[in-house]
Protein backbone atom coordinates (compact mmCIF):
# COMPACT_ATOMS: atom_id res chain seq x y z
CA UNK A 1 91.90 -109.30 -98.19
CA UNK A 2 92.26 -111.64 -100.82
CA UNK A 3 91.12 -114.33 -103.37
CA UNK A 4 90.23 -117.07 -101.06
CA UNK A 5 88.84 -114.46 -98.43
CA UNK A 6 86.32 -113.17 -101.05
CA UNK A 7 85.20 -116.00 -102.52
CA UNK A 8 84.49 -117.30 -98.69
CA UNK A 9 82.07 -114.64 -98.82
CA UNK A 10 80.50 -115.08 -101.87
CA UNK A 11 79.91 -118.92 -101.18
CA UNK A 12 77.82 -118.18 -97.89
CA UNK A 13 75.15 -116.17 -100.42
CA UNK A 14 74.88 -119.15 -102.66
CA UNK A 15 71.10 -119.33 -103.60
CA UNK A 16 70.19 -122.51 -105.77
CA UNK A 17 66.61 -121.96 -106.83
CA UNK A 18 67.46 -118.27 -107.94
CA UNK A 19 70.32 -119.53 -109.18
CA UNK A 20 68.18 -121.65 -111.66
CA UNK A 21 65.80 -118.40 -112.66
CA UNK A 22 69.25 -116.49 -113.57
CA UNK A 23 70.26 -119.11 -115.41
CA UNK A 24 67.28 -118.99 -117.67
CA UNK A 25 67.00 -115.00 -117.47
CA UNK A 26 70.86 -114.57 -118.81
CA UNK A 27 70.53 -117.44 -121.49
CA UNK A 28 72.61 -119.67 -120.57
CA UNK A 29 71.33 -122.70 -122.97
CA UNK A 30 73.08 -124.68 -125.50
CA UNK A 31 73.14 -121.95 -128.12
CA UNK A 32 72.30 -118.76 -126.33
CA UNK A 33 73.99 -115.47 -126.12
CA UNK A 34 74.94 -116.98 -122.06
CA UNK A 35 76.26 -120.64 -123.20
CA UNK A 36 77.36 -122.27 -120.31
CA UNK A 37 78.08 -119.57 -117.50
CA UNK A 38 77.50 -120.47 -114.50
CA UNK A 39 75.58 -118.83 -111.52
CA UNK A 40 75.55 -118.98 -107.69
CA UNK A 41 71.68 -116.79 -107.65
CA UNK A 42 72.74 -113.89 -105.50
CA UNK A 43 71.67 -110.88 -106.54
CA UNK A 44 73.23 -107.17 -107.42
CA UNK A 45 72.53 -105.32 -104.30
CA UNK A 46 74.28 -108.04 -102.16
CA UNK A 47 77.28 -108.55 -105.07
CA UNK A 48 77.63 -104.61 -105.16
CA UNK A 49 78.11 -104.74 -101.06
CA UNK A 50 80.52 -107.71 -101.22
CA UNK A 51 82.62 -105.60 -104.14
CA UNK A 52 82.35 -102.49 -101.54
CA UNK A 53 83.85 -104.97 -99.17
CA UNK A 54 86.95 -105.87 -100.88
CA UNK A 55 87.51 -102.96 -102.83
CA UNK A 56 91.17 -103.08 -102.33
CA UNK A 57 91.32 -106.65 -104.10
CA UNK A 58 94.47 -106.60 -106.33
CA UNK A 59 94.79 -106.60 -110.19
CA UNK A 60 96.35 -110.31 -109.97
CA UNK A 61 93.48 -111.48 -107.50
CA UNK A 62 91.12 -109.36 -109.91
CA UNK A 63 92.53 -111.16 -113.10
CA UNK A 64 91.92 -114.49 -111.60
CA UNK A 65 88.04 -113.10 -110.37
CA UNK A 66 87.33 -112.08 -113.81
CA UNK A 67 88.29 -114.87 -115.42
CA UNK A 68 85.73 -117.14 -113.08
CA UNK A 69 83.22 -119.28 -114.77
CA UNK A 70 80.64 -118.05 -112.11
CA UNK A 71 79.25 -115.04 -113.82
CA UNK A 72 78.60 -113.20 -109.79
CA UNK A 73 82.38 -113.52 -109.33
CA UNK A 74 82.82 -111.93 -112.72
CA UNK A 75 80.32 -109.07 -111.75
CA UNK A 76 82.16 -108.61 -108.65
CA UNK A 77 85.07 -108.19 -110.08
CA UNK A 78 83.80 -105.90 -112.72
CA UNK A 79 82.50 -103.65 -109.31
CA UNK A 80 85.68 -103.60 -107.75
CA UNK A 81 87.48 -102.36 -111.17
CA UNK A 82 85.00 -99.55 -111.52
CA UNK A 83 85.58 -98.39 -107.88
CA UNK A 84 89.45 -98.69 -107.91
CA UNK A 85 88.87 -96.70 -111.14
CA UNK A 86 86.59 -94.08 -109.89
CA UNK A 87 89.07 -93.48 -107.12
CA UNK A 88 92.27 -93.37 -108.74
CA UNK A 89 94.77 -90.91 -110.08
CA UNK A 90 95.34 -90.90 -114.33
CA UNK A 91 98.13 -93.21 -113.57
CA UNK A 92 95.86 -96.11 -111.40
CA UNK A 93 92.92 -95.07 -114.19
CA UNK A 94 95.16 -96.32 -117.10
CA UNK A 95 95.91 -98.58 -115.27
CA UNK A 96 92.46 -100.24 -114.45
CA UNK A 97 91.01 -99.31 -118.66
CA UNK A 98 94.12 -101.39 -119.55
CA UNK A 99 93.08 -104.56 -117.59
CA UNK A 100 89.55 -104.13 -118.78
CA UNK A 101 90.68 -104.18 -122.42
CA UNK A 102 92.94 -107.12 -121.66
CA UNK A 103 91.04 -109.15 -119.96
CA UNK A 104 87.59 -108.15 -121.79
CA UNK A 105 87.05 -112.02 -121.95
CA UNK A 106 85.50 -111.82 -118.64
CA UNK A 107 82.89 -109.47 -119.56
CA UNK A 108 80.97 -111.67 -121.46
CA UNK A 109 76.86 -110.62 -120.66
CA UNK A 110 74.56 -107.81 -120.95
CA UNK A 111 74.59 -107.02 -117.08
CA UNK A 112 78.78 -107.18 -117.14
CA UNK A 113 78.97 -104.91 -120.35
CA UNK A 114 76.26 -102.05 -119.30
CA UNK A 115 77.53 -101.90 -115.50
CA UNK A 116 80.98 -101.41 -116.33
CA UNK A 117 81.91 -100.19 -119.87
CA UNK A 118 80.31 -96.65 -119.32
CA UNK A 119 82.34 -96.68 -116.15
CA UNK A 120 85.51 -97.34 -117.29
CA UNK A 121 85.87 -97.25 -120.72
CA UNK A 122 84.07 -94.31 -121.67
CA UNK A 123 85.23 -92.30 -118.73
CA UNK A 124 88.54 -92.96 -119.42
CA UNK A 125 88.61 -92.23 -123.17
CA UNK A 126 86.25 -88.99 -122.85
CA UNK A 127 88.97 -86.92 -123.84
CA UNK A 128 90.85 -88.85 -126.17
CA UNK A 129 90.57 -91.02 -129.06
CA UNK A 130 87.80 -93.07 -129.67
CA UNK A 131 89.51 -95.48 -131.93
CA UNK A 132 89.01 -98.69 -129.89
CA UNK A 133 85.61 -98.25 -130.19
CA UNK A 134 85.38 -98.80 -133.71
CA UNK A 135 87.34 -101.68 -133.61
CA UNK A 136 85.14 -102.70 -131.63
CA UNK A 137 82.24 -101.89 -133.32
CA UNK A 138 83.63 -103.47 -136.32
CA UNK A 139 84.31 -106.97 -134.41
CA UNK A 140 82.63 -109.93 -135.00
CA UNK A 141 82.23 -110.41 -130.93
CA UNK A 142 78.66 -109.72 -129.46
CA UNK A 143 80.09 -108.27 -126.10
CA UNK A 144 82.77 -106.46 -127.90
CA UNK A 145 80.36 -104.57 -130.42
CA UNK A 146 78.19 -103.96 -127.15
CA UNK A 147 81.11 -102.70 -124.75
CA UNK A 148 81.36 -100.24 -128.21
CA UNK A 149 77.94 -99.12 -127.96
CA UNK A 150 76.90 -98.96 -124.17
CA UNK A 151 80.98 -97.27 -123.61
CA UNK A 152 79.62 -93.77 -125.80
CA UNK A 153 76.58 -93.48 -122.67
CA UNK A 154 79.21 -91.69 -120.84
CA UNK A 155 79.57 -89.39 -123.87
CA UNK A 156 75.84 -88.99 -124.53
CA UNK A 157 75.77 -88.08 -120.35
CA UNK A 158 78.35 -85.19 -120.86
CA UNK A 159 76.20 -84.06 -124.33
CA UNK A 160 79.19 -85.88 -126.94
CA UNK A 161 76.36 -87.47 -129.67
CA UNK A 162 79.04 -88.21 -132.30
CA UNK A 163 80.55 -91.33 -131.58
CA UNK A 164 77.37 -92.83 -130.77
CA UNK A 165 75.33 -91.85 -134.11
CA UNK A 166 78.25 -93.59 -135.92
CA UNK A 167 78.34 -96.39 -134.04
CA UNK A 168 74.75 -97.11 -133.82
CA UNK A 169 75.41 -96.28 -137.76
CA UNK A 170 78.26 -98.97 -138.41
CA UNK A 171 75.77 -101.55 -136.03
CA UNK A 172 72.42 -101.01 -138.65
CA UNK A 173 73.15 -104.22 -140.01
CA UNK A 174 74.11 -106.12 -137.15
CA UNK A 175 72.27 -109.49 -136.25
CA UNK A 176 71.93 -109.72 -132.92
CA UNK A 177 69.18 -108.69 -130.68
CA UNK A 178 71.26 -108.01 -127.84
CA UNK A 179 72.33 -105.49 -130.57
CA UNK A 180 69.70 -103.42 -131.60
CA UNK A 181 68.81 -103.24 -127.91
CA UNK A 182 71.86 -101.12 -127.04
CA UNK A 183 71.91 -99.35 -130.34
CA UNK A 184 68.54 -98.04 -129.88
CA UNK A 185 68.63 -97.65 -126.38
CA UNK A 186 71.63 -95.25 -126.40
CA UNK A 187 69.47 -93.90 -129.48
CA UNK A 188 67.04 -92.98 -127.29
CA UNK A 189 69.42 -91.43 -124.32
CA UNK A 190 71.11 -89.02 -127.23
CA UNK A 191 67.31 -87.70 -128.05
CA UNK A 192 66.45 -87.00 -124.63
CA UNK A 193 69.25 -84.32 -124.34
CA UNK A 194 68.97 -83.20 -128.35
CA UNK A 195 65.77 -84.87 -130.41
CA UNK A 196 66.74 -83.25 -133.02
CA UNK A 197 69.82 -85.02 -133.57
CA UNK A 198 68.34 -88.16 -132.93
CA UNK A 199 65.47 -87.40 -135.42
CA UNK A 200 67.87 -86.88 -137.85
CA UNK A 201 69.48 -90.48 -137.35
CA UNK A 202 65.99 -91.81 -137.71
CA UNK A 203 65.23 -89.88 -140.52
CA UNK A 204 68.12 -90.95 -142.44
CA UNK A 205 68.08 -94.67 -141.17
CA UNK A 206 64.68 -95.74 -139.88
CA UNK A 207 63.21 -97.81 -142.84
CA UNK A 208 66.46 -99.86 -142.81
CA UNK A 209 66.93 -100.17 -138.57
CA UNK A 210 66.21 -103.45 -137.20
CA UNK A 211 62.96 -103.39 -136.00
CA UNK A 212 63.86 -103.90 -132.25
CA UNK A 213 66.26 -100.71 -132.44
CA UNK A 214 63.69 -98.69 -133.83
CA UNK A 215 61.48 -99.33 -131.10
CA UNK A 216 63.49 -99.01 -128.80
CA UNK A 217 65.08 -95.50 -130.08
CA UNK A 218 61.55 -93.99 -130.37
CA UNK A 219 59.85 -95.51 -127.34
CA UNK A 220 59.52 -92.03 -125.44
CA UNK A 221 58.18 -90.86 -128.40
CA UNK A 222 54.46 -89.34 -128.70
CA UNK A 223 52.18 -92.27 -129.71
CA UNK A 224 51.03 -90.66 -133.13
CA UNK A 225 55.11 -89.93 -134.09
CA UNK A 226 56.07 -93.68 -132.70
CA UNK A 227 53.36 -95.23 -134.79
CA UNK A 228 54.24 -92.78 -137.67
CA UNK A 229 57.79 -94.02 -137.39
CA UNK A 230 56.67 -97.41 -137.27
CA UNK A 231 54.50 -97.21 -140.04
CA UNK A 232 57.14 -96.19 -142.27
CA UNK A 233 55.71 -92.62 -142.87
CA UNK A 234 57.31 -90.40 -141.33
């Protein structure tokens, strides 16, 4: 299996008019998060079963995949890399966190970022350093300050909260939406296994947290806390 056999595949699921509704979903205007990526309109159940396909795809066929303006063969790519990572040995998992990092260019929307960083980069550094991360949450790159934020779900999952709360700390005064999305949302995922410690984020932070992190951090909450929170009188 290779390059020219996969994107054979992915060709034959072209779909124009959902092509056009993607296109519009993921931003892609002049000036939006999406600028100019391109889309074929097939959707994740059918990419997911193409990845399953050719999991076996090389690195240097998966380089070339990732790099794709068409953001389907990106996610397919992205697929493959978490497989070949779930399956492999520490060596092959080095390995395949490497190529992410190096050729994090590809992983350039909200979809490509949540479905894989988790995956791969916080499973692989779970039980080591955590310094990349803060680059990364330091960088002036939207999908780069995301990959930061959404890679610590894998911590929350196994009950780490640390890196998260100062992450979502160091990303209080970020601009984006896309942003304060992910902070709160991983916000949110750290108070449904301890509340406490995600009431004491909020406590200390909450009347300087973008709005749209806020709500989305205390969405589970009981309607007279939320609208407390909300309110600013908590």
């Amino acid at each position: 299996m290779n390059l020219l056999e996969i994107r054979q595949v992915i060709i034959k699921q072209t779909n124009p008019k959902q092509a056009i509704i993607l296109q519009r979903f993921f931003k892609t205007g002049k000036g939006e998060y999406g600028e100019g990526d391109v889309f074929y309109g097939i959707k994740v159940p059918v990419l997911r079963s193409i990845a399953k396909q050719f999991r076996d795809l090389s690195l240097s066929d998966l380089k070339l995949l990732i790099s794709s303006k068409v953001h389907e063969e990106r996610l397919i790519a992205a697929f493959i890399l978490v497989d070949q990572f779930k399956k492999g040995d520490e060596k092959k998992r080095k390995l395949i966190f490497n190529f992410y990092i190096k050729n994090r260019q590809g992983i350039n929307n909200w979809d490509l970022v949540d479905l894989s960083a988790p995956q791969i980069i916080g499973e692989y550094l779970l039980d080591k350093e955590k310094d990349l991360l803060y680059k990364f949450a330091h960088s002036n790159k939207l999908w780069e300050k995301r990959i930061a934020v959404l890679s610590t779900f894998t911590f929350i999952r196994n009950h780490f909260f640390e890196d998260t709360l100062n992450i979502c700390e160091i990303l209080l005064n970020d601009k984006h939406d896309l942003i304060h999305k992910a902070a709160g949302w991983m916000l949110r995922e750290v108070g449904k296994r301890d509340l406490a410690a995600e009431e004491e984020f909020l406590q200390k932070n909450y009347k300087i947290m973008p709005r749209t992190m806020l709500r989305y951090a205390i969405e589970k909450f009981p309607g007279k806390k939320r609208k407390a929170y909300l309110a600013g009188k908590i």
